[in-house]
Protein backbone atom coordinates (compact mmCIF):
# COMPACT_ATOMS: atom_id res chain seq x y z
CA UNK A 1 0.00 0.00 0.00
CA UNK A 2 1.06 3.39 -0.79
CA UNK A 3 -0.33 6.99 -0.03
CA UNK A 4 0.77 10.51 -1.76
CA UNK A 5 -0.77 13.65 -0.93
CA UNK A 6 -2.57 13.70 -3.83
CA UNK A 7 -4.53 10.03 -3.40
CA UNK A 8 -5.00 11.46 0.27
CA UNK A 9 -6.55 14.57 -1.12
CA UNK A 10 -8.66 13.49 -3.66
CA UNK A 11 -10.09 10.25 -2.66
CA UNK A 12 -12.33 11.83 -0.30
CA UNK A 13 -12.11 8.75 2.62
CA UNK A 14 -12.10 8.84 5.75
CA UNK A 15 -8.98 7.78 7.95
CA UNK A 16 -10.90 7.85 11.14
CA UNK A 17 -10.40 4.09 11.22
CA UNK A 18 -7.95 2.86 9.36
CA UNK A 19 -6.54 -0.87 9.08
CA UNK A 20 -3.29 -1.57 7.01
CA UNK A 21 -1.87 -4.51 5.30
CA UNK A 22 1.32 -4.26 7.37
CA UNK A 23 2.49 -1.52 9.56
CA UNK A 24 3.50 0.93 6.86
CA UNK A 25 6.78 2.79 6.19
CA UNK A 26 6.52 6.96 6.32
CA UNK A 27 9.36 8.09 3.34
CA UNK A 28 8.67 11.91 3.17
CA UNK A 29 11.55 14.32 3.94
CA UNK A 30 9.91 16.68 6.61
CA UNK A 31 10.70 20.04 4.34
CA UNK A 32 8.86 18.36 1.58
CA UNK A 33 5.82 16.93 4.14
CA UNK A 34 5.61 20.49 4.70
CA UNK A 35 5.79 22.51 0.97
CA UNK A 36 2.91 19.72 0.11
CA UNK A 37 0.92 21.10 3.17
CA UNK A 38 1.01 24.38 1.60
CA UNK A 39 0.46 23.53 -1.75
CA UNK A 40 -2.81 21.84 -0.73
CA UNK A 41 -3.76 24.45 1.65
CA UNK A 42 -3.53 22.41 4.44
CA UNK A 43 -2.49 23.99 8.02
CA UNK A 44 -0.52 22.12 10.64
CA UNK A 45 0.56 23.20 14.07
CA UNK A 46 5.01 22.52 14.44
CA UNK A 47 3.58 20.16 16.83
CA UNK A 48 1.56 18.18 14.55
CA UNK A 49 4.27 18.14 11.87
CA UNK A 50 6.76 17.17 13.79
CA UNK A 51 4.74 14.24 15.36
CA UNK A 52 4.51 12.71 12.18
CA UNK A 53 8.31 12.21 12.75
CA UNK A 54 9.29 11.25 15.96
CA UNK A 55 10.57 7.84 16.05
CA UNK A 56 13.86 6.05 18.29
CA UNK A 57 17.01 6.30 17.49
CA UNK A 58 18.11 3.82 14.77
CA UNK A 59 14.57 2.46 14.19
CA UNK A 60 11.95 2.82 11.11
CA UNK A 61 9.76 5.79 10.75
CA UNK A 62 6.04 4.37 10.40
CA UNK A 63 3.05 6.50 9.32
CA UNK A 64 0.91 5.93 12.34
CA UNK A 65 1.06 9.49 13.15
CA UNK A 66 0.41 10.51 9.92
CA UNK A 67 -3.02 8.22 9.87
CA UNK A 68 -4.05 10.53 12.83
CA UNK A 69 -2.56 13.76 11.51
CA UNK A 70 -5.10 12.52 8.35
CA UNK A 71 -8.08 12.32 11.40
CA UNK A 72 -7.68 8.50 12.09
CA UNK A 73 -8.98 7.69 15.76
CA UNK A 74 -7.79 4.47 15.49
CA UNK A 75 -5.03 2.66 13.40
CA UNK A 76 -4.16 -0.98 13.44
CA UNK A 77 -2.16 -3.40 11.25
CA UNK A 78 -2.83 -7.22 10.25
CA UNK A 79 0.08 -9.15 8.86
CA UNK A 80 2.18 -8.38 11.86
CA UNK A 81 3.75 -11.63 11.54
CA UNK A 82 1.60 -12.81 14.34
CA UNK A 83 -1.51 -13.19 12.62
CA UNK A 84 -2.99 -10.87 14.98
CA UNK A 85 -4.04 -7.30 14.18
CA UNK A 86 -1.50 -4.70 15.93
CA UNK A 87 -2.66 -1.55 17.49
CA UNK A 88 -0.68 1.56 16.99
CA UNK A 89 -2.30 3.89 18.97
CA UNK A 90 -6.52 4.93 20.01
């Protein structure tokens, strides 16, 4: 699975509970998370933006904060290797 700004934009869904194939990968540089906020018009506190990337030392960056930065209430995964759906965060 893959999301760009514009699929996010335009599909017109709602993230506010969202299940993934996978816990999924967040690749977006923050300067460029934040010139496709303002080319879509969308505002974001420094707080929110900078949530998106917080992540340990040495470990992936996963887009579970950017499912609730897109209004998700809940996020979960299946796939986890456990057969089990995984919970980011409610």
């Amino acid at each position: 699975m893959g999301l760009d700004f514009n699929s996010v934009k335009y599909l017109g869904v709602s993230f506010e509970r969202t299940l993934t194939l996978g816990r999924q990968g967040f690749y977006c540089p923050p300067a460029k998370f934040k010139r496709a906020l303002k080319d879509f018009g969308m505002t974001a506190t420094p707080d929110e933006i900078n949530r998106c990337f917080r992540h340990a030392p040495m470990t992936a960056l996963y887009a579970d904060e950017f499912f609730h930065f897109l209004g998700a209430k809940e996020a979960a995964a299946v796939g986890g290797g456990n057969g089990y759906p995984s919970r980011f965060r409610s």
